[in-house]
N, C-alpha and C. Protein backbone atom coordinates (compact mmCIF):
# COMPACT_ATOMS: atom_id res chain seq x y z
N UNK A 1 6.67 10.78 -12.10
CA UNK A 1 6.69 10.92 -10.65
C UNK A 1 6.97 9.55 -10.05
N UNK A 2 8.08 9.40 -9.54
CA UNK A 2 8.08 8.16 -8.72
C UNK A 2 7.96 7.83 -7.22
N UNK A 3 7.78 6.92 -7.16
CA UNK A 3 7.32 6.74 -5.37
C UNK A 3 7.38 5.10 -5.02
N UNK A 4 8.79 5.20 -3.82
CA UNK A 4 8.92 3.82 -3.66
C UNK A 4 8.16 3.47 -2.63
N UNK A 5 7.51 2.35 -2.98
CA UNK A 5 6.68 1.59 -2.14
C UNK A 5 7.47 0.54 -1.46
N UNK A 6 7.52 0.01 0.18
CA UNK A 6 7.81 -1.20 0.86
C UNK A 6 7.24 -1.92 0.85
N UNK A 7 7.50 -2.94 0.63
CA UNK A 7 6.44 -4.29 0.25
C UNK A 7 6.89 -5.36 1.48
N UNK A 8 6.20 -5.33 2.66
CA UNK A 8 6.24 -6.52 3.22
C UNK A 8 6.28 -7.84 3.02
N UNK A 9 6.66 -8.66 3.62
CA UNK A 9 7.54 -9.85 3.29
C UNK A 9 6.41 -10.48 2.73
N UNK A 10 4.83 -10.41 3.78
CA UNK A 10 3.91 -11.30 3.39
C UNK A 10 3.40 -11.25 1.69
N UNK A 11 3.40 -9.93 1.28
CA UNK A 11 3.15 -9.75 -0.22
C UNK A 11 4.50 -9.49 -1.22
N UNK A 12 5.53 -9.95 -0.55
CA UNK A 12 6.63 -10.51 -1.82
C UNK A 12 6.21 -10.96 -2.67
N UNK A 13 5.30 -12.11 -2.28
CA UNK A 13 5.22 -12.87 -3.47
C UNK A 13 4.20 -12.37 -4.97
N UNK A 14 4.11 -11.23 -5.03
CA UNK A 14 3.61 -10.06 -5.80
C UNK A 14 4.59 -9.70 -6.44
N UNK A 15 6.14 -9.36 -5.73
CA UNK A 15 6.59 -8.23 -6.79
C UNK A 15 8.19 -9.12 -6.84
N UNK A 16 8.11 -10.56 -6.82
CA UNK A 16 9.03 -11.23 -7.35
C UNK A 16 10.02 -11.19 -6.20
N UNK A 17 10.14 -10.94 -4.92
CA UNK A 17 10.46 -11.44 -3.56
C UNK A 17 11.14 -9.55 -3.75
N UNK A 18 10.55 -8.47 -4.35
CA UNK A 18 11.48 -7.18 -3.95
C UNK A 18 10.89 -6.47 -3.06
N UNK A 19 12.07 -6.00 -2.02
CA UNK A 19 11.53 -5.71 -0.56
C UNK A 19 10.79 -4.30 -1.33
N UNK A 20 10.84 -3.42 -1.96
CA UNK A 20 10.95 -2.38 -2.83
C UNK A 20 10.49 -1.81 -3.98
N UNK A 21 9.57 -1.55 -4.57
CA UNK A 21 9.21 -1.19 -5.49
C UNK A 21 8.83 0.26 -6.34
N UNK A 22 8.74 0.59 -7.29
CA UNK A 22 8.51 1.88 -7.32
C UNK A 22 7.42 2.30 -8.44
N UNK A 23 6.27 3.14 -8.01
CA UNK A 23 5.29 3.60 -8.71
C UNK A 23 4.96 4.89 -8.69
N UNK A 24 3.92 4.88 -9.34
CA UNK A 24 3.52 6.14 -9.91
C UNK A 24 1.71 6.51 -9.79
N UNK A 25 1.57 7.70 -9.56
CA UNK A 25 0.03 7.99 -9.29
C UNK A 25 0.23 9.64 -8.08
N UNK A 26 -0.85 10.11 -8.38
CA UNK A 26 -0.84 11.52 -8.14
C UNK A 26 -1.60 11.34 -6.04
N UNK A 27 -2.19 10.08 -6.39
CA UNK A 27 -3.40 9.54 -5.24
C UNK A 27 -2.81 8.47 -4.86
N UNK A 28 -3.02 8.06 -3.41
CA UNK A 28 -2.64 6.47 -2.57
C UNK A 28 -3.37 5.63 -3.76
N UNK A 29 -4.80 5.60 -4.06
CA UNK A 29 -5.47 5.00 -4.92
C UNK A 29 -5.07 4.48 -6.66
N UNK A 30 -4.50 5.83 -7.23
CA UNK A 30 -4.10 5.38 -8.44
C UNK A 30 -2.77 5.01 -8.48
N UNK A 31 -1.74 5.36 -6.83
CA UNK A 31 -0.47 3.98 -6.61
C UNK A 31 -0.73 2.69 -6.75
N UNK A 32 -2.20 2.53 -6.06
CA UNK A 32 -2.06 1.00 -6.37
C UNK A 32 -2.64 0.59 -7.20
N UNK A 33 -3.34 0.95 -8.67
CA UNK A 33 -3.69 0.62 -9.64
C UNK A 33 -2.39 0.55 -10.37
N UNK A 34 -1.57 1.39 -10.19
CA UNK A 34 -0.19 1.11 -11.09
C UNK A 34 0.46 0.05 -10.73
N UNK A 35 0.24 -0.16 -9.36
CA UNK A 35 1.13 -1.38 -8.97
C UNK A 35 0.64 -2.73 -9.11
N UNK A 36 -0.50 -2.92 -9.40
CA UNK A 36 -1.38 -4.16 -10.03
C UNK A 36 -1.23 -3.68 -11.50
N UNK A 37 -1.21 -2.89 -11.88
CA UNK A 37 -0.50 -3.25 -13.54
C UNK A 37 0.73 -4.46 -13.80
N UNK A 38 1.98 -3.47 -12.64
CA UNK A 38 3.09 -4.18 -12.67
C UNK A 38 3.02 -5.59 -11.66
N UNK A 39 1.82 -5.51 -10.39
CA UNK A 39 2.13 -6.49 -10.23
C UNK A 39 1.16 -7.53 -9.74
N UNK A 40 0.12 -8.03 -10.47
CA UNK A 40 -0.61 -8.64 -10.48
C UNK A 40 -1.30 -9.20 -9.57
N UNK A 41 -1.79 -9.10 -9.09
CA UNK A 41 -2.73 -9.93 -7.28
C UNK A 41 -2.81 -8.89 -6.34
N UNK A 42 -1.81 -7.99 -6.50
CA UNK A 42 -1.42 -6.98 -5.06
C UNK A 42 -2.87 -6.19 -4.18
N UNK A 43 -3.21 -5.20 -5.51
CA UNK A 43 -4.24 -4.78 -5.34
C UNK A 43 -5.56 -5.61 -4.17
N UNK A 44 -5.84 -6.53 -4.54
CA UNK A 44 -6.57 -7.17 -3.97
C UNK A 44 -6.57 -7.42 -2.57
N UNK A 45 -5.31 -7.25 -2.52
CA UNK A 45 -4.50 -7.95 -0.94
C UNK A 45 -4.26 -6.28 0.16
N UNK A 46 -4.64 -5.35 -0.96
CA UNK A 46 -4.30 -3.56 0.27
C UNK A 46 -6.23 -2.99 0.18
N UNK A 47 -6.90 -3.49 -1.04
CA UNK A 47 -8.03 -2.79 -1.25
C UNK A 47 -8.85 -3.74 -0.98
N UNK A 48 -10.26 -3.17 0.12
CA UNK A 48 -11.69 -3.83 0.31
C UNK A 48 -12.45 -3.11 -0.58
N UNK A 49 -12.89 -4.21 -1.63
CA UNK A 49 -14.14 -3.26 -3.19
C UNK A 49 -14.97 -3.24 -2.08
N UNK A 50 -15.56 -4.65 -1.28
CA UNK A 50 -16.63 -4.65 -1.23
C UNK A 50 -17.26 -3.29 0.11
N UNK A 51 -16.22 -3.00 0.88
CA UNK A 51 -16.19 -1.60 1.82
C UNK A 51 -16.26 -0.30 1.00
N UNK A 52 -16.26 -0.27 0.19
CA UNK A 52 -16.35 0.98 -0.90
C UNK A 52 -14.84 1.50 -1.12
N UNK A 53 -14.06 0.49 -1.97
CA UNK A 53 -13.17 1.01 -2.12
C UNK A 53 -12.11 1.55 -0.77
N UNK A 54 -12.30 0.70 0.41
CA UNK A 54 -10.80 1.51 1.25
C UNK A 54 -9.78 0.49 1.70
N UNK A 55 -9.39 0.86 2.35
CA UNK A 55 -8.11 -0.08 2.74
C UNK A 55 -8.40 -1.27 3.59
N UNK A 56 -8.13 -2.23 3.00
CA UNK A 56 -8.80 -3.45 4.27
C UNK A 56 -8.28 -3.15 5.73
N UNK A 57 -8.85 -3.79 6.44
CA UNK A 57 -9.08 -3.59 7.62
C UNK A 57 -7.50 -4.19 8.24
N UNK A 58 -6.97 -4.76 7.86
CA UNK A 58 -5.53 -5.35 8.93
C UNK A 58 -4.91 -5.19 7.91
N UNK A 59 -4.30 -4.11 7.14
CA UNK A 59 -3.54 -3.42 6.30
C UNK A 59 -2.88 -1.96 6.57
N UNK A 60 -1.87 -1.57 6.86
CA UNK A 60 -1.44 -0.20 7.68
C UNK A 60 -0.64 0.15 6.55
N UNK A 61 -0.80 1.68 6.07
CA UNK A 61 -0.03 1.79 4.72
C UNK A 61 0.23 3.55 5.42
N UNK A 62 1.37 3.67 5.51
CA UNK A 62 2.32 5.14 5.86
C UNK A 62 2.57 5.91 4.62
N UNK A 63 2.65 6.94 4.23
CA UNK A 63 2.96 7.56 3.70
C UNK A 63 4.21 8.81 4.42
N UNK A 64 5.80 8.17 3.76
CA UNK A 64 6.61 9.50 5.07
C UNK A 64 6.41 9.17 6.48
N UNK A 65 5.62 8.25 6.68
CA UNK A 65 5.90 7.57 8.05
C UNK A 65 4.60 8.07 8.77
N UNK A 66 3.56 8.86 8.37
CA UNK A 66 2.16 9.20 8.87
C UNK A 66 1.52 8.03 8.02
N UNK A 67 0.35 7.89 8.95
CA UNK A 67 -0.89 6.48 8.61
C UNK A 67 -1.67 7.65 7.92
N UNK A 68 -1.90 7.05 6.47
CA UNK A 68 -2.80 7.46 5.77
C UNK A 68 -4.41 7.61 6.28
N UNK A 69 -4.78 6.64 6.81
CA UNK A 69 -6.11 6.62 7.77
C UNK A 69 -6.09 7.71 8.66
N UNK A 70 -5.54 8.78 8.62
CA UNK A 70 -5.23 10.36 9.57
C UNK A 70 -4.91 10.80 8.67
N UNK A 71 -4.81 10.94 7.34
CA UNK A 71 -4.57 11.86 6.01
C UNK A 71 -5.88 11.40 5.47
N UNK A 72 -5.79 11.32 3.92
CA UNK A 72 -7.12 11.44 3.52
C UNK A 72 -7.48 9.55 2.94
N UNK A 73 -7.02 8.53 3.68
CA UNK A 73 -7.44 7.22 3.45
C UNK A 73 -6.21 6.75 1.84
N UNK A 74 -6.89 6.41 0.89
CA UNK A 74 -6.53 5.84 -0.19
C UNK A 74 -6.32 7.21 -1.62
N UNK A 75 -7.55 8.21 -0.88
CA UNK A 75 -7.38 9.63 -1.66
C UNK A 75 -5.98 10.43 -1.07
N UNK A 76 -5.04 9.98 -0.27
CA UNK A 76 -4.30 10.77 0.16
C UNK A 76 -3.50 10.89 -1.23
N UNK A 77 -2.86 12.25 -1.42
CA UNK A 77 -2.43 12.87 -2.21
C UNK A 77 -0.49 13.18 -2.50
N UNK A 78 0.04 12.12 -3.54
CA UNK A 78 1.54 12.13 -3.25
C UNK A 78 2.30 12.73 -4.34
N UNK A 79 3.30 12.88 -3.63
CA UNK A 79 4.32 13.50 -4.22
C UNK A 79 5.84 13.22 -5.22
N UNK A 80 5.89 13.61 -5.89
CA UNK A 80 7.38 12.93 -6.24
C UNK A 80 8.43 12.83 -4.99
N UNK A 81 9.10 11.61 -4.86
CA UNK A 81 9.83 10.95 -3.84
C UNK A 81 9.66 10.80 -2.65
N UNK A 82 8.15 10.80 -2.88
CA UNK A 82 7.31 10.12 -1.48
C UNK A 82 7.86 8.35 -1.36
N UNK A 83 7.39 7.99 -0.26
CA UNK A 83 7.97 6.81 0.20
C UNK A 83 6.56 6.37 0.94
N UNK A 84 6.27 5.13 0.68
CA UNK A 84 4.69 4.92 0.74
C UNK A 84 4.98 2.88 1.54
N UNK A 85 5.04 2.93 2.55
CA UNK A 85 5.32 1.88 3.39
C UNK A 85 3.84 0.87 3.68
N UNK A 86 3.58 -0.44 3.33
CA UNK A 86 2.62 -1.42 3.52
C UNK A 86 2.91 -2.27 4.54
N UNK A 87 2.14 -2.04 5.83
CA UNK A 87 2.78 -3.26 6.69
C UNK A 87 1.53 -3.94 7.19
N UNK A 88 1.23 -5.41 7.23
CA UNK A 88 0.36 -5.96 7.87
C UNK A 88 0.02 -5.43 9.20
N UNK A 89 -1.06 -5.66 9.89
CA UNK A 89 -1.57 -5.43 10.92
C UNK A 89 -1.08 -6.97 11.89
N UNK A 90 -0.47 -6.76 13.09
CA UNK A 90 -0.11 -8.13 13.89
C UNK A 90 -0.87 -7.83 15.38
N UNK A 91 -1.14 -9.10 15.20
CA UNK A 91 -2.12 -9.23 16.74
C UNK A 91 -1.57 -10.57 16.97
N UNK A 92 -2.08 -10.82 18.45
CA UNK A 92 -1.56 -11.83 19.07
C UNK A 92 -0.94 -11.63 20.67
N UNK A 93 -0.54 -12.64 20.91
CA UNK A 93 0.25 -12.56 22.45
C UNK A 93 -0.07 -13.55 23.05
N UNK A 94 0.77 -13.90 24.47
CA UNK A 94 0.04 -15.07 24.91
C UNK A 94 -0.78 -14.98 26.06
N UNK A 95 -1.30 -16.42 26.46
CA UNK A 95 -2.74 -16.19 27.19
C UNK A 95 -2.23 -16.53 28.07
């Protein structure tokens, strides 16, 4: 089952500068255990252990273009040639 993931610019430096990647897992959750197989640090940088396992807090991850946080979090449930998008959270503006 494959499923390409977008990798924002800020966590390139994970998957060797590819805007693109592609994994595997039945769950949002065991996507990104596959993808810290292949790509070492990532994990760390989409998952809060110490929150019980969910998505850190300034991390926005789409699945098909719906926010998983309105599906079922990190248990959301995928499909072959799902398309699974990671984009930082941006704040800011001026005063």
């Amino acid at each position: 089952m494959a499923i390409e993931v977008r990798i924002p610019t800020i966590l390139r430096q994970y998957t060797d500068g590819q805007k693109a990647v592609e994994g595997t897992g039945n769950t949002l959750a065991e996507l990104f255990t596959d993808l810290e197989a292949r790509h070492t640090g990532i994990q760390a940088r989409l998952i809060d252990e110490a929150n019980g396992e969910q998505l850190r807090r300034f991390v926005n991850v789409y699945l098909n273009d719906e926010d998983v946080r309105f599906l079922d979090g990190i248990n959301t449930k995928l499909s072959d040639g799902d398309s699974v998008t990671i984009l930082p959270a941006v704040a800011g503006g001026m005063a």
